[in-house]
N, C-alpha and C. Protein backbone atom coordinates (compact mmCIF):
# COMPACT_ATOMS: atom_id res chain seq x y z
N UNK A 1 -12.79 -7.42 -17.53
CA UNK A 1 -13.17 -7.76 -16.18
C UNK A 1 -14.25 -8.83 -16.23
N UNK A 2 -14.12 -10.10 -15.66
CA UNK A 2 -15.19 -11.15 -15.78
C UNK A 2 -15.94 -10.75 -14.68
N UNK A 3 -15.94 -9.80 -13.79
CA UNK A 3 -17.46 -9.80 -12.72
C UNK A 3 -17.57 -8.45 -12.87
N UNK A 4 -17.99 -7.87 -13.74
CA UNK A 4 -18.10 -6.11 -13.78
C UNK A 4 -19.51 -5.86 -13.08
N UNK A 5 -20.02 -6.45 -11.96
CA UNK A 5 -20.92 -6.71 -11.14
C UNK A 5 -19.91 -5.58 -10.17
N UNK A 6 -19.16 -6.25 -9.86
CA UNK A 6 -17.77 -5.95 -8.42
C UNK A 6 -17.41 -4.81 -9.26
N UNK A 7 -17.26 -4.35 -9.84
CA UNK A 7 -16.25 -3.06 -10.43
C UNK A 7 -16.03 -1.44 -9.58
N UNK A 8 -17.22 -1.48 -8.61
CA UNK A 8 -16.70 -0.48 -7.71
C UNK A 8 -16.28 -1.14 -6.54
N UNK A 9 -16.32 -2.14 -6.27
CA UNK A 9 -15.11 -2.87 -5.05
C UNK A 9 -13.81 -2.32 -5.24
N UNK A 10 -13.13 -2.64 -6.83
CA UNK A 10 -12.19 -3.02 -6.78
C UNK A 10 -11.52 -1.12 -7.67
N UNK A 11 -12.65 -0.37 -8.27
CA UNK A 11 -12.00 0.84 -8.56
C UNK A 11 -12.49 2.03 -8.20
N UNK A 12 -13.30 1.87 -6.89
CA UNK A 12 -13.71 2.80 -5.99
C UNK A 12 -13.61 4.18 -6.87
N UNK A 13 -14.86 4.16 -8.14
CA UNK A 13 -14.73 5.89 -8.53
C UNK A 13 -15.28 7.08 -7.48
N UNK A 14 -15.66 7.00 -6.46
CA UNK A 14 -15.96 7.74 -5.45
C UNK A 14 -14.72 8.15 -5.21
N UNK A 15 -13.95 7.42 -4.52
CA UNK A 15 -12.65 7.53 -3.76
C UNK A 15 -12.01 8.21 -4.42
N UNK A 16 -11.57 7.59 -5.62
CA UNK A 16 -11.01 8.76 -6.98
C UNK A 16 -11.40 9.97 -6.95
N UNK A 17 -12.75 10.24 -7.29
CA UNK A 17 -13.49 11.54 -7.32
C UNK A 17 -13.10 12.62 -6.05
N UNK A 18 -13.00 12.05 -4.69
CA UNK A 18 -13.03 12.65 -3.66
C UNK A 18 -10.88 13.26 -3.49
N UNK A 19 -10.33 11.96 -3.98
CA UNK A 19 -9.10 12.40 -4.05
C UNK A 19 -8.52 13.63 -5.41
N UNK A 20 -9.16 13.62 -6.32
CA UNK A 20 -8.83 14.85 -7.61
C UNK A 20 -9.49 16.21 -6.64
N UNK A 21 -10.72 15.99 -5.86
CA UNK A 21 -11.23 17.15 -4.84
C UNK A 21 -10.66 17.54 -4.00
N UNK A 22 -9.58 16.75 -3.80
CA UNK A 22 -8.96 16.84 -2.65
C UNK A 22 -7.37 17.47 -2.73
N UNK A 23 -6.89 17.61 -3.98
CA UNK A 23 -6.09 18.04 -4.62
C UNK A 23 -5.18 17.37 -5.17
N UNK A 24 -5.38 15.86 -4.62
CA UNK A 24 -3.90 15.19 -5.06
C UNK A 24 -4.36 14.40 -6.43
N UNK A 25 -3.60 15.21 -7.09
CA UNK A 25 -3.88 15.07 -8.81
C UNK A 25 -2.96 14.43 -9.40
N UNK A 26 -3.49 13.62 -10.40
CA UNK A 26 -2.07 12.25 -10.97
C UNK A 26 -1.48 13.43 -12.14
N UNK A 27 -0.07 12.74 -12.39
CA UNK A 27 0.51 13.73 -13.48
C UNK A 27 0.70 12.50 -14.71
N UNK A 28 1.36 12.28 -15.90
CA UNK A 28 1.26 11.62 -16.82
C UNK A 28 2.67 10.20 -15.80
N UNK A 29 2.26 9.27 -15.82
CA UNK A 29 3.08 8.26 -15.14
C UNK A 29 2.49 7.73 -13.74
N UNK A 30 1.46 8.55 -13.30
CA UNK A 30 1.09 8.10 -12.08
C UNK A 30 0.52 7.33 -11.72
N UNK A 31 0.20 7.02 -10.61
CA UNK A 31 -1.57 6.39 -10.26
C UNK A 31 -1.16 6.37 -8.68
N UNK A 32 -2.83 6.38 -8.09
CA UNK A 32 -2.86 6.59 -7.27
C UNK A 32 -2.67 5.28 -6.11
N UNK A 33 -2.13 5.28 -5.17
CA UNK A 33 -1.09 4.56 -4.07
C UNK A 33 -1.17 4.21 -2.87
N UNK A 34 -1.13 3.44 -1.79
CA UNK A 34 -1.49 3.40 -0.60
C UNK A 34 -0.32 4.02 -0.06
N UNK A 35 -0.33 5.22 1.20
CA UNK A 35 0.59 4.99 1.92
C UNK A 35 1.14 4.06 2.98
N UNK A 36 0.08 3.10 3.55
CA UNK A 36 0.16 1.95 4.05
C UNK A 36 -0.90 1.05 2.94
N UNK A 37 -0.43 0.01 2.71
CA UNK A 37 -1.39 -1.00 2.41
C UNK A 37 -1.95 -1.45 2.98
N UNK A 38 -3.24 -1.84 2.66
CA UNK A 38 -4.61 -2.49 3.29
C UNK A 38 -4.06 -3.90 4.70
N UNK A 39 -3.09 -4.25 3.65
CA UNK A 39 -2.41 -5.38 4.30
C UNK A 39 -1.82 -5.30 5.62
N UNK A 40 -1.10 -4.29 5.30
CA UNK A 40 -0.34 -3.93 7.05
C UNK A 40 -1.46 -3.13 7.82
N UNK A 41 -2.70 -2.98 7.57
CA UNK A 41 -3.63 -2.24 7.96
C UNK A 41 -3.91 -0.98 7.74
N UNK A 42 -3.41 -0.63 6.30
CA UNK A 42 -3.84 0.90 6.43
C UNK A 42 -5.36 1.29 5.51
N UNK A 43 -6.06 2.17 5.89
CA UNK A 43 -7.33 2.32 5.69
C UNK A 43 -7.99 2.84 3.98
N UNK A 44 -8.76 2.74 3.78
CA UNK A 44 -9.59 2.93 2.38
C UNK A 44 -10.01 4.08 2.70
N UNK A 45 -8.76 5.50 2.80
CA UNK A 45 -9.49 6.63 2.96
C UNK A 45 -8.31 7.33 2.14
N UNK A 46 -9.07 8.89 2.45
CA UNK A 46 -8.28 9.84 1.19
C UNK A 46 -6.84 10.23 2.03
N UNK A 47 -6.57 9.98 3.28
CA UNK A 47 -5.25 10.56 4.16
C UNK A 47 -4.26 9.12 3.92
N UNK A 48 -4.79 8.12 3.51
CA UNK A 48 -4.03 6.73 3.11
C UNK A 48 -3.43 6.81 1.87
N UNK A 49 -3.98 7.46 0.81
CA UNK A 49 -3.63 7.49 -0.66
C UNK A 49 -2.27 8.94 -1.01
N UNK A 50 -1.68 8.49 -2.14
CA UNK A 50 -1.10 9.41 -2.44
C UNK A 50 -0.38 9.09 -3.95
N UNK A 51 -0.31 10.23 -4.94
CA UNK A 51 0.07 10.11 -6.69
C UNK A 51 1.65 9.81 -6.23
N UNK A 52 1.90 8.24 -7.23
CA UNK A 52 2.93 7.79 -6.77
C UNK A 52 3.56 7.86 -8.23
N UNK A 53 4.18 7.47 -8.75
CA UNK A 53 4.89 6.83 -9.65
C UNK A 53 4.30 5.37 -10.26
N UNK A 54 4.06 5.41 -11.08
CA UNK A 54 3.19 4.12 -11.59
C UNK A 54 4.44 3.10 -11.60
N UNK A 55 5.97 3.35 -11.99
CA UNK A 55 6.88 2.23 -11.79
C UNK A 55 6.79 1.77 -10.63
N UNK A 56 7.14 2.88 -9.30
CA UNK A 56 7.58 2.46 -8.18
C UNK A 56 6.08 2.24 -7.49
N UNK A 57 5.38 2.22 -7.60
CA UNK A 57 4.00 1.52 -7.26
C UNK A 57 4.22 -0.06 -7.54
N UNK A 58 4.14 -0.23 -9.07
CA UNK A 58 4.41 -1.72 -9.47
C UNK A 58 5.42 -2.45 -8.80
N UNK A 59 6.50 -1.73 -8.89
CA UNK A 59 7.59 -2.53 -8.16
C UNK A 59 7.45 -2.73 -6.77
N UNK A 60 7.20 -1.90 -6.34
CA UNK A 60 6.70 -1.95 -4.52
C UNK A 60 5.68 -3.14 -4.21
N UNK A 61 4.57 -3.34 -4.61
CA UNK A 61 3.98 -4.02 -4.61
C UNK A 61 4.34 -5.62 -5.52
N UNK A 62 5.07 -5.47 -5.98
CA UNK A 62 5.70 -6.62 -6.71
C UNK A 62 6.84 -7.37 -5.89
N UNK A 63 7.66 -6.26 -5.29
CA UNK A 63 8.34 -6.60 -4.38
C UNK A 63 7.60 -7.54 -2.80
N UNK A 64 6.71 -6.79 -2.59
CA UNK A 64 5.88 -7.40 -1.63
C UNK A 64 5.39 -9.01 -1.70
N UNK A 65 4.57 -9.05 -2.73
CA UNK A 65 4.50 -10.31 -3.53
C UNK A 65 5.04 -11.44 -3.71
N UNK A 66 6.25 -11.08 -4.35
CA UNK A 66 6.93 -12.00 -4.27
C UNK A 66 7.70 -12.29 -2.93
N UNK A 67 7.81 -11.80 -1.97
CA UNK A 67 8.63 -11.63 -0.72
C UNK A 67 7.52 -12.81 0.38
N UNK A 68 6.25 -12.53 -0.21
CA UNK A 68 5.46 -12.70 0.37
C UNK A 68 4.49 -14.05 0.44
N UNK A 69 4.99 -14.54 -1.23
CA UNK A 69 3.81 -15.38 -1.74
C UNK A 69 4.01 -16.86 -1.31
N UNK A 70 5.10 -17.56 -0.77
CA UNK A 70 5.14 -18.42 0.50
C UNK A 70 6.34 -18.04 1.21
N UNK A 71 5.74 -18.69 2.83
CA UNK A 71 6.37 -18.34 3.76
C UNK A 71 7.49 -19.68 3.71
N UNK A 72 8.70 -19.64 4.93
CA UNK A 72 9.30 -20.23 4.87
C UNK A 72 8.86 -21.62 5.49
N UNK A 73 7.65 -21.44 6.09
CA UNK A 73 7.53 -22.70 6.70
C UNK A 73 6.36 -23.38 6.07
N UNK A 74 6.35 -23.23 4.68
CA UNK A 74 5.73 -23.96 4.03
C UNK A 74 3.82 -23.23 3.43
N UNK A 75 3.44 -22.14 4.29
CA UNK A 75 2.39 -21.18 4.07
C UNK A 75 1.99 -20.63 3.18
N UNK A 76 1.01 -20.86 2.64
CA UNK A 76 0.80 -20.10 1.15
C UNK A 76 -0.32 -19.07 1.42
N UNK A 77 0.28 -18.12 0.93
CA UNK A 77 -1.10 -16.70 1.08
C UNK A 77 -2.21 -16.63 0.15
N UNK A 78 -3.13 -16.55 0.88
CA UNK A 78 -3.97 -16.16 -0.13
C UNK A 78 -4.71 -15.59 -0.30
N UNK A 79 -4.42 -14.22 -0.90
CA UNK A 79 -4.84 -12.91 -1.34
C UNK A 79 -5.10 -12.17 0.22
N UNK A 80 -5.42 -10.89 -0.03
CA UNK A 80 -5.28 -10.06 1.25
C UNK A 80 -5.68 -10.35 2.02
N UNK A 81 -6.54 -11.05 2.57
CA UNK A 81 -7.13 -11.50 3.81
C UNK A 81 -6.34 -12.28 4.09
N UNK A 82 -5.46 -13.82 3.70
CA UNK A 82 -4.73 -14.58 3.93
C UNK A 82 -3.60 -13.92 4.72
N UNK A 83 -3.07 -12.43 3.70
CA UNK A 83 -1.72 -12.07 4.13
C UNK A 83 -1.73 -11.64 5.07
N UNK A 84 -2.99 -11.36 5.56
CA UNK A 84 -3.19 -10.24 7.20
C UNK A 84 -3.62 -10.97 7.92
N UNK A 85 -3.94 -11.98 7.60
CA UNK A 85 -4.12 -13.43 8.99
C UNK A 85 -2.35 -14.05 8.90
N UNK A 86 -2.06 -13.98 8.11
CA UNK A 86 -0.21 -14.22 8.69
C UNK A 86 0.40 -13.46 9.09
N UNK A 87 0.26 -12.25 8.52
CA UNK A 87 0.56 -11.64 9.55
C UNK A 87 0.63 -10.85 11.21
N UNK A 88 -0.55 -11.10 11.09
CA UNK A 88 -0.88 -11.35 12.66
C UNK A 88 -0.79 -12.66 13.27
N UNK A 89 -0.37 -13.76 12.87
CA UNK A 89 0.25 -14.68 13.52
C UNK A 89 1.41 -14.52 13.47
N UNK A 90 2.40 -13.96 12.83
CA UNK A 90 3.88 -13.79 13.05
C UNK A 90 3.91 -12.55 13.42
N UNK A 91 3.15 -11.83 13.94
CA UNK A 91 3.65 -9.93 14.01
C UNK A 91 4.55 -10.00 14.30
N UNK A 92 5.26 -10.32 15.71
CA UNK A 92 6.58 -10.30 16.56
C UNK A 92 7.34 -10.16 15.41
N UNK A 93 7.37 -11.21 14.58
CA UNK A 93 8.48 -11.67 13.31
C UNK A 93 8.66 -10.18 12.11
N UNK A 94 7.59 -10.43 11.89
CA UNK A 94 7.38 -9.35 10.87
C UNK A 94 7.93 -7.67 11.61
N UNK A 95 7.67 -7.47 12.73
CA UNK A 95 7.67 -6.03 13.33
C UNK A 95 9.15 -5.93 13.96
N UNK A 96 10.25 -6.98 13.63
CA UNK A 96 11.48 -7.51 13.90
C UNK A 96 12.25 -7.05 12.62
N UNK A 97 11.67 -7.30 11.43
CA UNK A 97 11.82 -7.79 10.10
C UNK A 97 12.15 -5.97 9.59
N UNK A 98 11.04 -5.09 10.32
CA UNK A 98 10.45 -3.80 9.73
C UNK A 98 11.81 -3.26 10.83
N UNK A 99 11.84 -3.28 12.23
CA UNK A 99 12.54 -2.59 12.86
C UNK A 99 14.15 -2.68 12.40
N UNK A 100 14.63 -3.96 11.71
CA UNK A 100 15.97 -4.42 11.95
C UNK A 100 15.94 -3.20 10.46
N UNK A 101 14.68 -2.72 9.57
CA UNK A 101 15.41 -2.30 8.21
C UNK A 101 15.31 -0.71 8.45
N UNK A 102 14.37 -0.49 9.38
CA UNK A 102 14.19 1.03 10.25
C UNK A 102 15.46 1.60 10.60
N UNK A 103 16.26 0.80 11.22
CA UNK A 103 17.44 1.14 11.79
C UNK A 103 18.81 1.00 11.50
N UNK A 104 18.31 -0.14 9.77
CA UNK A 104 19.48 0.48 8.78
C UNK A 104 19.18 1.29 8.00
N UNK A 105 18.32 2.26 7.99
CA UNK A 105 17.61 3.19 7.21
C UNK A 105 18.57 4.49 8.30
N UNK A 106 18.05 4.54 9.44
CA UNK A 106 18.13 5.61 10.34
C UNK A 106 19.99 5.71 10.94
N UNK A 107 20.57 4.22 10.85
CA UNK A 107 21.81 4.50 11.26
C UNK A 107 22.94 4.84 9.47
N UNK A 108 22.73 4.34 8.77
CA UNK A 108 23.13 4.47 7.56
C UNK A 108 23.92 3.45 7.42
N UNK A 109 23.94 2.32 7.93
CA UNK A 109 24.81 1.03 7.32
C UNK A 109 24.00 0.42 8.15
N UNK A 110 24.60 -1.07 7.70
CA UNK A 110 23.55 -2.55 8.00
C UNK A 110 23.70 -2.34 9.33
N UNK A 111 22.77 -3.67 10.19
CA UNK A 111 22.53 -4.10 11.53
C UNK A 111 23.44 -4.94 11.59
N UNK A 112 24.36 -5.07 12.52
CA UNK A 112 25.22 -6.18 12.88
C UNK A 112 24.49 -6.84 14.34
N UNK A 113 25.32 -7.85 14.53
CA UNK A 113 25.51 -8.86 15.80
C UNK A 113 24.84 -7.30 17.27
N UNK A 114 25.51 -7.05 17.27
CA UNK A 114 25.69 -6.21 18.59
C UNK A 114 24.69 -5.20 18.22
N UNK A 115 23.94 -5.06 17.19
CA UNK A 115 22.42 -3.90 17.37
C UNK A 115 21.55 -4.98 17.79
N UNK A 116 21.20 -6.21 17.43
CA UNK A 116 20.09 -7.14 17.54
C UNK A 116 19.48 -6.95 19.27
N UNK A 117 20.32 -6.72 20.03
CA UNK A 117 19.63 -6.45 21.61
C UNK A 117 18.53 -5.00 21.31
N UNK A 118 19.23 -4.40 20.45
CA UNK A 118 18.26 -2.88 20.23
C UNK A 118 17.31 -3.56 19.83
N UNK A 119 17.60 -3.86 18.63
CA UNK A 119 16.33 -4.73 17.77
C UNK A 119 15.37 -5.28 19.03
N UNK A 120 15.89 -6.15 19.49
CA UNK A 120 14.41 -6.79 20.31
C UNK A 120 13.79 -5.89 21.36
N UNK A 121 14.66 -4.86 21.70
CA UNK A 121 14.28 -4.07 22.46
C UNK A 121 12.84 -3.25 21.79
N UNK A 122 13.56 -2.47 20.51
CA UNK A 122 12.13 -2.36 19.79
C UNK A 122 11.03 -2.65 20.04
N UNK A 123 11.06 -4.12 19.70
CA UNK A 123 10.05 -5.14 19.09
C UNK A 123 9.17 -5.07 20.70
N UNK A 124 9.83 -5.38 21.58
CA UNK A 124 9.30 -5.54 22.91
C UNK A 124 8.40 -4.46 23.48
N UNK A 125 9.13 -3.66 23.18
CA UNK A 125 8.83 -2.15 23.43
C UNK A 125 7.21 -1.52 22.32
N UNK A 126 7.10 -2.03 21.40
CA UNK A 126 6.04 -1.52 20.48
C UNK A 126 5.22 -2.53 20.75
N UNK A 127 5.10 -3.81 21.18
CA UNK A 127 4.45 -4.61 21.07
C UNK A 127 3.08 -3.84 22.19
N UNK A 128 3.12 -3.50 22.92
CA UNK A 128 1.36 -2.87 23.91
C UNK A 128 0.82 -1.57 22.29
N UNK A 129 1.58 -1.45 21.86
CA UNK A 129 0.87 -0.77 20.94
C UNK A 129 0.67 -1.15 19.53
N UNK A 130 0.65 -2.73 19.63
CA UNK A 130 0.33 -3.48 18.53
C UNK A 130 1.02 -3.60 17.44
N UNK A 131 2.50 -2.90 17.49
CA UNK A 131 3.56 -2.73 17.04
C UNK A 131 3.31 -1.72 15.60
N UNK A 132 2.87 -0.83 16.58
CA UNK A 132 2.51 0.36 15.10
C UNK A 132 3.94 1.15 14.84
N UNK A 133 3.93 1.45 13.57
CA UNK A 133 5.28 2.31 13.03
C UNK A 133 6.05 3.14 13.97
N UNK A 134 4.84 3.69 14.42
CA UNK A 134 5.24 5.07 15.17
C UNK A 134 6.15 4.58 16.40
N UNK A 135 5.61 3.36 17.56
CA UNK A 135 6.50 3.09 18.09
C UNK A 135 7.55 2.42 17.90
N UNK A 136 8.04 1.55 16.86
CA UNK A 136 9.41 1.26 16.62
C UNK A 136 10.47 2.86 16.14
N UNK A 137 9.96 3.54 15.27
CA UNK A 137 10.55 5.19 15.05
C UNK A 137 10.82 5.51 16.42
N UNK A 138 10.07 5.79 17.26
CA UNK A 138 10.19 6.58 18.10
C UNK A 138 11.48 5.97 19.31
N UNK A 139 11.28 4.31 19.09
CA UNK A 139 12.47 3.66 19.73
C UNK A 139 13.68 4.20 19.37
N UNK A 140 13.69 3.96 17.99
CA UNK A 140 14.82 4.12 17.51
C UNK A 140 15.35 5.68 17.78
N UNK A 141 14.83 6.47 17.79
CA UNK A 141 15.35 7.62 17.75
C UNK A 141 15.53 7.95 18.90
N UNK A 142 14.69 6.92 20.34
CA UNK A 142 15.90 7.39 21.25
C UNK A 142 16.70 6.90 22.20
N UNK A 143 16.70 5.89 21.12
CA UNK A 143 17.82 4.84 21.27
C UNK A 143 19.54 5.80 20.98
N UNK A 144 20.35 4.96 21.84
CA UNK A 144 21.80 5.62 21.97
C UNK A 144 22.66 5.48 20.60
N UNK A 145 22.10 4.54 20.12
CA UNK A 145 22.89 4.20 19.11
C UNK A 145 22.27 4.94 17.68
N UNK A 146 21.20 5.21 17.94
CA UNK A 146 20.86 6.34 16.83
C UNK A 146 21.48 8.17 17.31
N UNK A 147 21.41 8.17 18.64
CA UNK A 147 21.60 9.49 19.01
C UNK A 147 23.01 9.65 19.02
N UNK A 148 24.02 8.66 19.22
CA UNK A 148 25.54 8.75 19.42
C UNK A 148 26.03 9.22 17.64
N UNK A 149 25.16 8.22 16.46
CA UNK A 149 25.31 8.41 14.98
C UNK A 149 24.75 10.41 14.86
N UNK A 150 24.16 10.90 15.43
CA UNK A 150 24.03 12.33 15.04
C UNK A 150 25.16 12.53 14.73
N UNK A 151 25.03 13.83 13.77
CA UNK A 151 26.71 14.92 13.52
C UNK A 151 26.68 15.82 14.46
N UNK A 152 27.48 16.60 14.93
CA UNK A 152 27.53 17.30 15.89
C UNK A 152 26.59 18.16 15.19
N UNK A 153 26.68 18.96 14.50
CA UNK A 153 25.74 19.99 13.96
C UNK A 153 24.71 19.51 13.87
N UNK A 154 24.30 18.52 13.70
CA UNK A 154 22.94 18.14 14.21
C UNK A 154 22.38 18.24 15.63
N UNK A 155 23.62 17.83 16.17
CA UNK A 155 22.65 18.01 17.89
C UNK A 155 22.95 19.33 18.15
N UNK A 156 23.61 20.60 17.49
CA UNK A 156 23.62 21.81 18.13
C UNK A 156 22.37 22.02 17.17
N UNK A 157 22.04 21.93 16.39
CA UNK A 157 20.73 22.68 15.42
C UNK A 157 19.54 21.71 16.83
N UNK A 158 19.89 20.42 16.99
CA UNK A 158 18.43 20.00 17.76
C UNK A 158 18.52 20.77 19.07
N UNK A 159 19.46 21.12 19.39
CA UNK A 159 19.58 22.12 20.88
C UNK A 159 19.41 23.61 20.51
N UNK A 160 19.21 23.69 19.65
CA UNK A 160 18.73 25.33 19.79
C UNK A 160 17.45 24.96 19.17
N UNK A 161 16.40 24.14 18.84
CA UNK A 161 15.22 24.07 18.43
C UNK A 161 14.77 23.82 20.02
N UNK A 162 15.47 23.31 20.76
CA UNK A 162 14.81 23.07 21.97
C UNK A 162 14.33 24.29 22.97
């Protein structure tokens, strides 16, 4: 490390300490993980973290990276502060980007031509709430085109929970 000045910036042994207290304990392969990254705004606390997989950590974040490290219109990031000032100049884009993969996650095959009205509907729809996760999910799920994809036994199990 050339600034071991910074060394609890960047390996917060507090945070560590408070997360092994906290119970979530690494096993041989792990390390510990954001469940949101700093980037999309998620916080430097112990309800943010969680023992991931040291591959799928790397790759996740590698994936990001490279996805990330210029934009198409010529933008170069630089380092986390950069990426969260672009991204809040493109949110719309980006919270488009998250919803269109939400809802091939939730319907079980890709987005075609004829979901994209959902899609912006989303986007439109989460935007007074700064386009947090929760409201694109919550679109989607009650949206028709997620509720028509139920199995029937699904909507009799969600009708007798009701």
């Amino acid at each position: 490390m050339q600034q071991p000045d910074h060394a609890d910036e960047w390996f917060v042994p507090q945070l560590i300490g408070d997360l092994i207290v906290s119970g979530k304990l690494l096993t041989e392969g792990q390390c510990y993980s954001y469940e949101l990254p700093p980037m999309l705004s998620g916080k430097m606390e112990l309800s943010n973290f969680e023992p991931t997989d040291l591959l799928v950590h790397c790759s996740m974040f590698g994936q990001i990276g490279r996805q990330i490290q210029h934009l198409p219109d010529g933008t170069k990031i630089d380092g986390v502060n950069g990426l969260r000032q672009v991204l809040l100049r493109y949110q719309d884009q980006f919270a488009r980007v998250v919803g269109e993969r939400l809802l091939t996650y939730a319907l079980g095959r890709g987005v075609e031509a004829p979901d994209m009205p959902l899609v912006r509907s989303l986007v439109r729809e989460a935007a007074p709430s700064k386009y947090r996760m929760s409201s694109l999910i919550l679109g989607i799920v009650k949206s028709p085109s997620f509720q028509m994809n139920l199995k029937s036994s699904d909507r009799s199990t969600q009708t007798a929970a009701k």
